[in-house]
C-alpha atoms as a PDB file:
ATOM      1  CA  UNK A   1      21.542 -17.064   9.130  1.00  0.00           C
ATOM      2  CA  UNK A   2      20.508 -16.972   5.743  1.00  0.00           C
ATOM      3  CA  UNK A   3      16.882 -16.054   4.698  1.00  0.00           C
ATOM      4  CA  UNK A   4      14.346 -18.807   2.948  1.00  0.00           C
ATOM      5  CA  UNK A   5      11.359 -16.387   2.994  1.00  0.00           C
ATOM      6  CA  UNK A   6       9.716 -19.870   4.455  1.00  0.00           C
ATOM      7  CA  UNK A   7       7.587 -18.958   7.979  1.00  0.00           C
ATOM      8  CA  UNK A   8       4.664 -20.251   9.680  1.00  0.00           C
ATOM      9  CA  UNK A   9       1.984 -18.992  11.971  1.00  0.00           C
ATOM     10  CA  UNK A  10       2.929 -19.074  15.870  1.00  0.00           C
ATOM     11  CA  UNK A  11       6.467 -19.413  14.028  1.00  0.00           C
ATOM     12  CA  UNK A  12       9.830 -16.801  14.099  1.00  0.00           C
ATOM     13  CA  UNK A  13      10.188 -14.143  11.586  1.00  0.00           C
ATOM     14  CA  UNK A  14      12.836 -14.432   9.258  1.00  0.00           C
ATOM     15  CA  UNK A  15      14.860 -11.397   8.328  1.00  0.00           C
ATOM     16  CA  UNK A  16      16.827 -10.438   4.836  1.00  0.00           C
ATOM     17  CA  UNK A  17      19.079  -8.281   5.393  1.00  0.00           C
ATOM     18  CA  UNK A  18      20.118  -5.881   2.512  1.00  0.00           C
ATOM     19  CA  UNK A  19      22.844  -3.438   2.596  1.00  0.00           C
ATOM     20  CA  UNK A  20      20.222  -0.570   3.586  1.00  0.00           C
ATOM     21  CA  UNK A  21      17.480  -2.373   4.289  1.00  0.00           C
ATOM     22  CA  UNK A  22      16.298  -4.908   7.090  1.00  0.00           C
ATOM     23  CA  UNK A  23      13.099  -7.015   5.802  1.00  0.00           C
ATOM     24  CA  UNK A  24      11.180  -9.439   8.588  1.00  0.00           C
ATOM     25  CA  UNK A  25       8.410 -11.692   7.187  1.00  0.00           C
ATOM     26  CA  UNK A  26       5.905 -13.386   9.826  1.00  0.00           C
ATOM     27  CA  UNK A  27       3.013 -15.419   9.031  1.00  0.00           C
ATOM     28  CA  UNK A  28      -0.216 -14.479  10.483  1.00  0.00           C
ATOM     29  CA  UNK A  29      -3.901 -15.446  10.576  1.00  0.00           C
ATOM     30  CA  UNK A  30      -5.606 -18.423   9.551  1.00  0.00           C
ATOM     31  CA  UNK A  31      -5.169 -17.685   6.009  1.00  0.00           C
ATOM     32  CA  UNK A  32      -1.302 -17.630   6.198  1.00  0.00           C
ATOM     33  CA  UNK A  33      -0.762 -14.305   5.330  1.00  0.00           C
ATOM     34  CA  UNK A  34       2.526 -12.603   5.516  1.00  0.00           C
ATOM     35  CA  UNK A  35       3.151  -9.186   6.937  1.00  0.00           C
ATOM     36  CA  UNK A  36       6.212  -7.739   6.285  1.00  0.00           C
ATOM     37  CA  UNK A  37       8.760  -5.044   8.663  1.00  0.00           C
ATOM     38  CA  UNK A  38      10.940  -3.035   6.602  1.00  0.00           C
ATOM     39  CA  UNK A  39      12.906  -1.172   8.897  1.00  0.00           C
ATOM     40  CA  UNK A  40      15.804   1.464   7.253  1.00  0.00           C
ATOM     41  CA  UNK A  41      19.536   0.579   8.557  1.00  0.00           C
ATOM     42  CA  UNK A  42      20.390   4.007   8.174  1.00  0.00           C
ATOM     43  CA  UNK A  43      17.745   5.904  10.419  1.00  0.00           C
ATOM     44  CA  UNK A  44      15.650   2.921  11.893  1.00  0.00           C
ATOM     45  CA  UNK A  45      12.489   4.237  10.867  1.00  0.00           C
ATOM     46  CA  UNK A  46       9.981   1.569  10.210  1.00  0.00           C
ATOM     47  CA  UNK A  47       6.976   0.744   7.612  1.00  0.00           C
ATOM     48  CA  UNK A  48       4.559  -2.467   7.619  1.00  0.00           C
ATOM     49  CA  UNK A  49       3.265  -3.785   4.558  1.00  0.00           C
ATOM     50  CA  UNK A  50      -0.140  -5.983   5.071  1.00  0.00           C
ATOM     51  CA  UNK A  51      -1.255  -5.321   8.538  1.00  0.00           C
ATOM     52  CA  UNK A  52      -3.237  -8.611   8.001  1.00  0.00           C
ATOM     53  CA  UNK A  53      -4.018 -10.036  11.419  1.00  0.00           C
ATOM     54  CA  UNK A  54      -2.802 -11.472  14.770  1.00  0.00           C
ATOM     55  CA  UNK A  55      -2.120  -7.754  16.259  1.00  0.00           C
ATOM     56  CA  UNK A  56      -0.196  -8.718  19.296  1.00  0.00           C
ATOM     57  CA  UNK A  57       2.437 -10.518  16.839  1.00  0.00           C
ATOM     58  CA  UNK A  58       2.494  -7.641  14.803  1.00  0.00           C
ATOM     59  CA  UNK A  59       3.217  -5.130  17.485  1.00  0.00           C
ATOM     60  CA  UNK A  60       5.675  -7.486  19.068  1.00  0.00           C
ATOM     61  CA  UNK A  61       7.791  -7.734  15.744  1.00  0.00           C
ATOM     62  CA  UNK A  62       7.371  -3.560  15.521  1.00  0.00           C
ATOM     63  CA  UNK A  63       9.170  -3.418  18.986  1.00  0.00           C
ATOM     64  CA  UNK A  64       9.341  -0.256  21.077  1.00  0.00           C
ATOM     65  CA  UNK A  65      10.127   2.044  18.180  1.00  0.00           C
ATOM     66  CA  UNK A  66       6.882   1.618  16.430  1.00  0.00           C
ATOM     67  CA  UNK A  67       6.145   2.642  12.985  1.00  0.00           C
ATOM     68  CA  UNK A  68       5.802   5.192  10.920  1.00  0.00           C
ATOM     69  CA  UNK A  69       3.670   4.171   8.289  1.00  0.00           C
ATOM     70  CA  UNK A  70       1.243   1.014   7.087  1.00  0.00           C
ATOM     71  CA  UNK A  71       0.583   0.090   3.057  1.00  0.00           C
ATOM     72  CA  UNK A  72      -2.066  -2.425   2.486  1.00  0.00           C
ATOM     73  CA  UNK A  73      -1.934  -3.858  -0.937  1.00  0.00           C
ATOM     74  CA  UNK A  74      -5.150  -4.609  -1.906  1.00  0.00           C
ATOM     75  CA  UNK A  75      -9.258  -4.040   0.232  1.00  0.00           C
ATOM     76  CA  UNK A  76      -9.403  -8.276   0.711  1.00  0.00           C
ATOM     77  CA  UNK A  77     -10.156  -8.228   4.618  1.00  0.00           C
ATOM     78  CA  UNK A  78      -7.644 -10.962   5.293  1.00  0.00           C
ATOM     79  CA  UNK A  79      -4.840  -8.340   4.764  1.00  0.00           C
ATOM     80  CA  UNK A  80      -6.309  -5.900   7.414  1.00  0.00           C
ATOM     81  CA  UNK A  81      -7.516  -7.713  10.052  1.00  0.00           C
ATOM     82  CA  UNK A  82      -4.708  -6.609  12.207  1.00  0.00           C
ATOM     83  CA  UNK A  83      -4.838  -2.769  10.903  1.00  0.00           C
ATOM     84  CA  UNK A  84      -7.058  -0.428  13.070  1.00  0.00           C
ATOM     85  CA  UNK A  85      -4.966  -1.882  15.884  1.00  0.00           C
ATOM     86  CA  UNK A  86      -1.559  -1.668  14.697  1.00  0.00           C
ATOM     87  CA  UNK A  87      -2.090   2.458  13.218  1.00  0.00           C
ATOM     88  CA  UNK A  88      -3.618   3.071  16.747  1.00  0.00           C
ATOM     89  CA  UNK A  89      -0.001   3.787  17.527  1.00  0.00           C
ATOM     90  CA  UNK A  90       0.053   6.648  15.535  1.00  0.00           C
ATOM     91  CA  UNK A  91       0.853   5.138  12.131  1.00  0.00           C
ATOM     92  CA  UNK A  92       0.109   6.778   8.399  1.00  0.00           C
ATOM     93  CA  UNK A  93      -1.757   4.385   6.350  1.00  0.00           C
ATOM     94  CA  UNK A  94      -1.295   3.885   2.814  1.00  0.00           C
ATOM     95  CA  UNK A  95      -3.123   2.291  -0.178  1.00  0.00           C
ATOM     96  CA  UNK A  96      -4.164   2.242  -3.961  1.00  0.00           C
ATOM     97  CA  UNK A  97      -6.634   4.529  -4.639  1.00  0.00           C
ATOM     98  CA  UNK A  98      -9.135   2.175  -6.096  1.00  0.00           C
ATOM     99  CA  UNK A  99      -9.589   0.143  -3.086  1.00  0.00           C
ATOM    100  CA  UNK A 100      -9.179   2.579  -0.301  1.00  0.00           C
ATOM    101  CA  UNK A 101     -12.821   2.299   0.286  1.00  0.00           C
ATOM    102  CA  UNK A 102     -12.831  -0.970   1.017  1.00  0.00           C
ATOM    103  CA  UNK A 103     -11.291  -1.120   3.566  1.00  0.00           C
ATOM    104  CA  UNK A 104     -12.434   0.331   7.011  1.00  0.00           C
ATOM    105  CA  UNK A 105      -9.651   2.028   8.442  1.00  0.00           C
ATOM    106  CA  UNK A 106      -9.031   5.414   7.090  1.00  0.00           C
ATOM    107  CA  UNK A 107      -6.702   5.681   4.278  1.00  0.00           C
ATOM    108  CA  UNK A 108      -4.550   8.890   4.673  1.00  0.00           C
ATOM    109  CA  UNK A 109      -2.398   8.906   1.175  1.00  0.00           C
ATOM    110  CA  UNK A 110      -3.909   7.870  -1.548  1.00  0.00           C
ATOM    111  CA  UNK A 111      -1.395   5.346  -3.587  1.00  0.00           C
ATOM    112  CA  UNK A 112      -1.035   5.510  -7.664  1.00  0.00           C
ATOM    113  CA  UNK A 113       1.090   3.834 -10.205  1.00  0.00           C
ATOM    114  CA  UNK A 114       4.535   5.397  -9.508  1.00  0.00           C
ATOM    115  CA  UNK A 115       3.987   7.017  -6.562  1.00  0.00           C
ATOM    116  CA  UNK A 116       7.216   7.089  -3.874  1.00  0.00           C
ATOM    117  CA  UNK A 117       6.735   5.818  -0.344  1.00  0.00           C
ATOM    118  CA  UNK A 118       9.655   6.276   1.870  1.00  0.00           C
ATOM    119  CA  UNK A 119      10.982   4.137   4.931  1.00  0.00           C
ATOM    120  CA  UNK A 120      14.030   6.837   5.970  1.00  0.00           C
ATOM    121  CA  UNK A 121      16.471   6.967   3.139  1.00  0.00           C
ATOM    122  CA  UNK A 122      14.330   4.130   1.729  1.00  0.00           C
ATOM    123  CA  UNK A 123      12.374   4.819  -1.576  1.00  0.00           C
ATOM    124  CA  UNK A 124       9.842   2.097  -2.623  1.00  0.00           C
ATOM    125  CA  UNK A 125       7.798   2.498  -6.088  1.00  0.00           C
ATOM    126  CA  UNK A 126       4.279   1.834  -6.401  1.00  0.00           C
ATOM    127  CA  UNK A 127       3.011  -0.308  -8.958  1.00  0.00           C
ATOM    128  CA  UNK A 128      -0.643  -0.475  -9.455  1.00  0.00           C
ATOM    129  CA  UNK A 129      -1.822  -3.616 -10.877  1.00  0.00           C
ATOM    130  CA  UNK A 130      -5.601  -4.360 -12.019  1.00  0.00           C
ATOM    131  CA  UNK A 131      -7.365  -7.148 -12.025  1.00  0.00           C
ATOM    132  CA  UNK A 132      -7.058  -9.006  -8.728  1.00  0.00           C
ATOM    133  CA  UNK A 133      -8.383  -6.274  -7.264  1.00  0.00           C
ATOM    134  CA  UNK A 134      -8.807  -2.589  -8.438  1.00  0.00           C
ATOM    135  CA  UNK A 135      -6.288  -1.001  -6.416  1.00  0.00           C
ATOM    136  CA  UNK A 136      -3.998  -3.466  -5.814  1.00  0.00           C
ATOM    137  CA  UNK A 137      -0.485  -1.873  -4.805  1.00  0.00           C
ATOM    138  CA  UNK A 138       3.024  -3.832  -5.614  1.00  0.00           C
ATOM    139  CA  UNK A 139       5.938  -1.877  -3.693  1.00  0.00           C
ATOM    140  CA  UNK A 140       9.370  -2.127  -5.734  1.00  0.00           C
ATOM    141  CA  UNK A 141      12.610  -1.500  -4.287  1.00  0.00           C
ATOM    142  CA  UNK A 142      15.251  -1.085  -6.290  1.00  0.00           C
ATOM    143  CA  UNK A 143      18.395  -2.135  -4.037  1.00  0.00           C
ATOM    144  CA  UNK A 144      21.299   0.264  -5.274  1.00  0.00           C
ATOM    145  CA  UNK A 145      23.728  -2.639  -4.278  1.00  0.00           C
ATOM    146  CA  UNK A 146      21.830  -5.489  -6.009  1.00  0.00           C
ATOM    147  CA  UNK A 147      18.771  -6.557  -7.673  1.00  0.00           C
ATOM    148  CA  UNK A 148      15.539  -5.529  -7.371  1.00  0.00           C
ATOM    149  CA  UNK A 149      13.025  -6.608  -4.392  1.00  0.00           C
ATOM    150  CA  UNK A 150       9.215  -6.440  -5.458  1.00  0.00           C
ATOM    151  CA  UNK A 151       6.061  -7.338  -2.766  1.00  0.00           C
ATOM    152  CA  UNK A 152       3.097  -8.546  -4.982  1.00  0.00           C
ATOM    153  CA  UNK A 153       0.252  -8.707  -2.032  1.00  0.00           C
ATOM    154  CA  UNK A 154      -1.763 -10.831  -4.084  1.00  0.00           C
ATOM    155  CA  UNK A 155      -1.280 -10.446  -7.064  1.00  0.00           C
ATOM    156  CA  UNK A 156       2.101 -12.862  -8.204  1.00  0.00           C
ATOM    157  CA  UNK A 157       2.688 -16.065  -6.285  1.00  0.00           C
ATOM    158  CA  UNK A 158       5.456 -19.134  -6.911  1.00  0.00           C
ATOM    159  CA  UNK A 159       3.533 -20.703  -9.626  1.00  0.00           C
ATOM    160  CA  UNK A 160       1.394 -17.683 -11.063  1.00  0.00           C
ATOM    161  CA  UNK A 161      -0.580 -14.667 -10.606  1.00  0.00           C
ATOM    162  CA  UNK A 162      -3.164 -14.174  -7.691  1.00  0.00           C
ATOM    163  CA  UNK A 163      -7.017 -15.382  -8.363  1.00  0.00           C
ATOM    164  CA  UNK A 164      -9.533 -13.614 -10.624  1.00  0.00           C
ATOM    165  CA  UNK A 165     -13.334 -13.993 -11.390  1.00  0.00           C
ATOM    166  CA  UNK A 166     -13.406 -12.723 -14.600  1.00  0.00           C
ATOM    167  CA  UNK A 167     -11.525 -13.374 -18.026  1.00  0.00           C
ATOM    168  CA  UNK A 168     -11.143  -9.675 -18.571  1.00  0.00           C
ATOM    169  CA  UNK A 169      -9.299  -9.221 -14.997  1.00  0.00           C
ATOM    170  CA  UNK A 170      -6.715 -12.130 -15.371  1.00  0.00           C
ATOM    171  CA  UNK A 171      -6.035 -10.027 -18.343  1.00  0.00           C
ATOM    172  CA  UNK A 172      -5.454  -7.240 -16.989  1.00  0.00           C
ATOM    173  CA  UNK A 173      -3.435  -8.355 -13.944  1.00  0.00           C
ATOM    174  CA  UNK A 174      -1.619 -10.277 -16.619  1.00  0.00           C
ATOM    175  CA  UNK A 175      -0.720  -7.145 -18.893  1.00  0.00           C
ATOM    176  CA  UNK A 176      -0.165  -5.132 -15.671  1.00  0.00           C
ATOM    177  CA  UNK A 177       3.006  -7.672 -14.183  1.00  0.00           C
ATOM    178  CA  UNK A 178       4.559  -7.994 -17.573  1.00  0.00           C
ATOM    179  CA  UNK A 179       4.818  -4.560 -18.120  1.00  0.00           C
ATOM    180  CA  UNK A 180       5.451  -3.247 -14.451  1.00  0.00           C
ATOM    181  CA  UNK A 181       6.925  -6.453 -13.044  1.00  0.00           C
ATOM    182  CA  UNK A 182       8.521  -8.910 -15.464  1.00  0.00           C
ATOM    183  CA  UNK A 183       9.980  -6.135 -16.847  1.00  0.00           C
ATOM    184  CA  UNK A 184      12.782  -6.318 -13.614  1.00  0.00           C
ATOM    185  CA  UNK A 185      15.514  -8.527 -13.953  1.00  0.00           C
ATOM    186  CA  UNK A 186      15.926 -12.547 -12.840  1.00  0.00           C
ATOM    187  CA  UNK A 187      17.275 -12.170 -10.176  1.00  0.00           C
ATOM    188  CA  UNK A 188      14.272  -9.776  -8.537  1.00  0.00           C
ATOM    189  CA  UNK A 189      13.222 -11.230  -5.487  1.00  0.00           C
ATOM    190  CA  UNK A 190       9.036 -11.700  -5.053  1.00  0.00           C
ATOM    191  CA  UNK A 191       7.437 -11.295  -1.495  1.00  0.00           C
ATOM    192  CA  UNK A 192       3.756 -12.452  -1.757  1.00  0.00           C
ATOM    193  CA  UNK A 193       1.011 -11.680   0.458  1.00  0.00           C
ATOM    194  CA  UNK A 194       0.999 -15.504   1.248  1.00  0.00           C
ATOM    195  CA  UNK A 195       3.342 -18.761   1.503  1.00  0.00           C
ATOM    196  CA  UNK A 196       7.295 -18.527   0.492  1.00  0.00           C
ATOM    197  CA  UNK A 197       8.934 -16.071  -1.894  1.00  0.00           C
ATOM    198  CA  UNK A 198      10.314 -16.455  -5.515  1.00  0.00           C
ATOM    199  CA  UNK A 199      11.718 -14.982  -8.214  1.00  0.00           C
ATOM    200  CA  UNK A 200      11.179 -13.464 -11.511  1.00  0.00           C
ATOM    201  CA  UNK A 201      13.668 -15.390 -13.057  1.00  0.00           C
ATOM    202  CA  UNK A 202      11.761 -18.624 -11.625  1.00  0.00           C
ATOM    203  CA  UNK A 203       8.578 -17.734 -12.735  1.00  0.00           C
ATOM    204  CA  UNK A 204       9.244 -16.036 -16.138  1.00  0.00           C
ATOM    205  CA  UNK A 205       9.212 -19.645 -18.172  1.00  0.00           C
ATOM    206  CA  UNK A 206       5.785 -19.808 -16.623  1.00  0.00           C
ATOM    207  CA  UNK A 207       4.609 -17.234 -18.355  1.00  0.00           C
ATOM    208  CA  UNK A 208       3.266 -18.581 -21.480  1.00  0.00           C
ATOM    209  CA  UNK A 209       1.511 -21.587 -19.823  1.00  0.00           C
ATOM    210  CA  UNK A 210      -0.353 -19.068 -17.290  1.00  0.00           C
ATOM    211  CA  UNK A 211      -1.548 -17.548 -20.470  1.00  0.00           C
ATOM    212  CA  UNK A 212      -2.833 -20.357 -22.011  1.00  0.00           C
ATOM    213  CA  UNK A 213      -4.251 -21.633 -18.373  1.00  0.00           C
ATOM    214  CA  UNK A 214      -6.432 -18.155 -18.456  1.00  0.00           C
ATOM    215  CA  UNK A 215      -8.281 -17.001 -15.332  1.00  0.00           C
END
């Protein structure tokens, strides 16, 4: 079956399946969030990105073999609802530096700009983008066998970048995707921490107009 990216709450995951990577995205929560499973083909180990809410959906997707490790992109509580419950199995939790003390489960590696986090033979690059949050985390991976594959959390969504309250942050989330993000070619393929995916190549004629919208 070929993957949309398009799910609802109470509705099926959908998978993407990449040469080395498996990728199921559920909705959860009233505020739609997504979670996403990236489990590695090659060893089965498994990381979740946004334990948001909804536990018992979460834990269902996660299966028998569990996880080894949680990354929360950003401290908004709608994207860790789900968390203390989901790292009870045993989990390592992972997020940006700057926001790890918002949010109330422990965070045991702190995440910078650059940093690697592994899912088995998996290697997915941290981007840390400013302005939606402080710490907000992006995770690249950069498919050997095709184009890149970025999740934003909140901070890029079809149709522009994730809210700000302040002129100074849209800025700086602005500055931060085009010159960690948008510098990835067209084809890269954008998870968001809510509703259906995109691409860079979709949004990147945006980019001018999302300037001149401002924050």
């Amino acid at each position: 079956m070929t993957y949309s990216g398009a799910v609802k709450v109470g509705g099926p995951a959908d998978v993407h399946e990449l040469p080395d990577l498996m990728i199921s995205k559920v909705a959860v929560g009233p505020m739609d969030n997504n979670a996403y499973l990236l489990r590695c083909r090659a060893t089965d180990e498994q990381l979740l990105i946004d334990a948001a809410n909804d536990a018992g959906t979460l834990l269902t997707l996660i299966g028998d073999d569990g996880i080894a490790s949680v990354v929360t992109t950003h401290q908004h509580g709608d994207h860790w609802q789900a968390l203390a419950e989901v790292v009870a199995t045993g989990a390592r939790t992972y997020a940006g530096r700057d926001d790890a003390e918002g949010i109330p489960v422990p965070t045991d590696v702190l995440v910078d700009d650059g940093d690697t986090i592994r899912v088995g033979r998996v290697e997915l690059t941290a981007r840390h983008l400013v302005g939606h949050t402080p710490g907000s985390i992006a995770l690249v991976y950069d498919d050997p066998h095709g184009h890149p594959h970025v999740f934003t959390g909140d901070c890029l969504f079809p149709g522009g970048p994730g809210r700000t309250t302040r002129p100074q942050d849209f800025e700086s989330l602005m500055s931060g995707l085009e010159a960690k993000v948008f510098v990835l070619p067209d084809e890269t393929w954008i998870y968001p921490g809510h509703g259906n995916d995109t691409t860079l190549g979709a949004e990147r004629p945006h980019l001018g107009a999302w300037h001149e919208r401002g924050w």
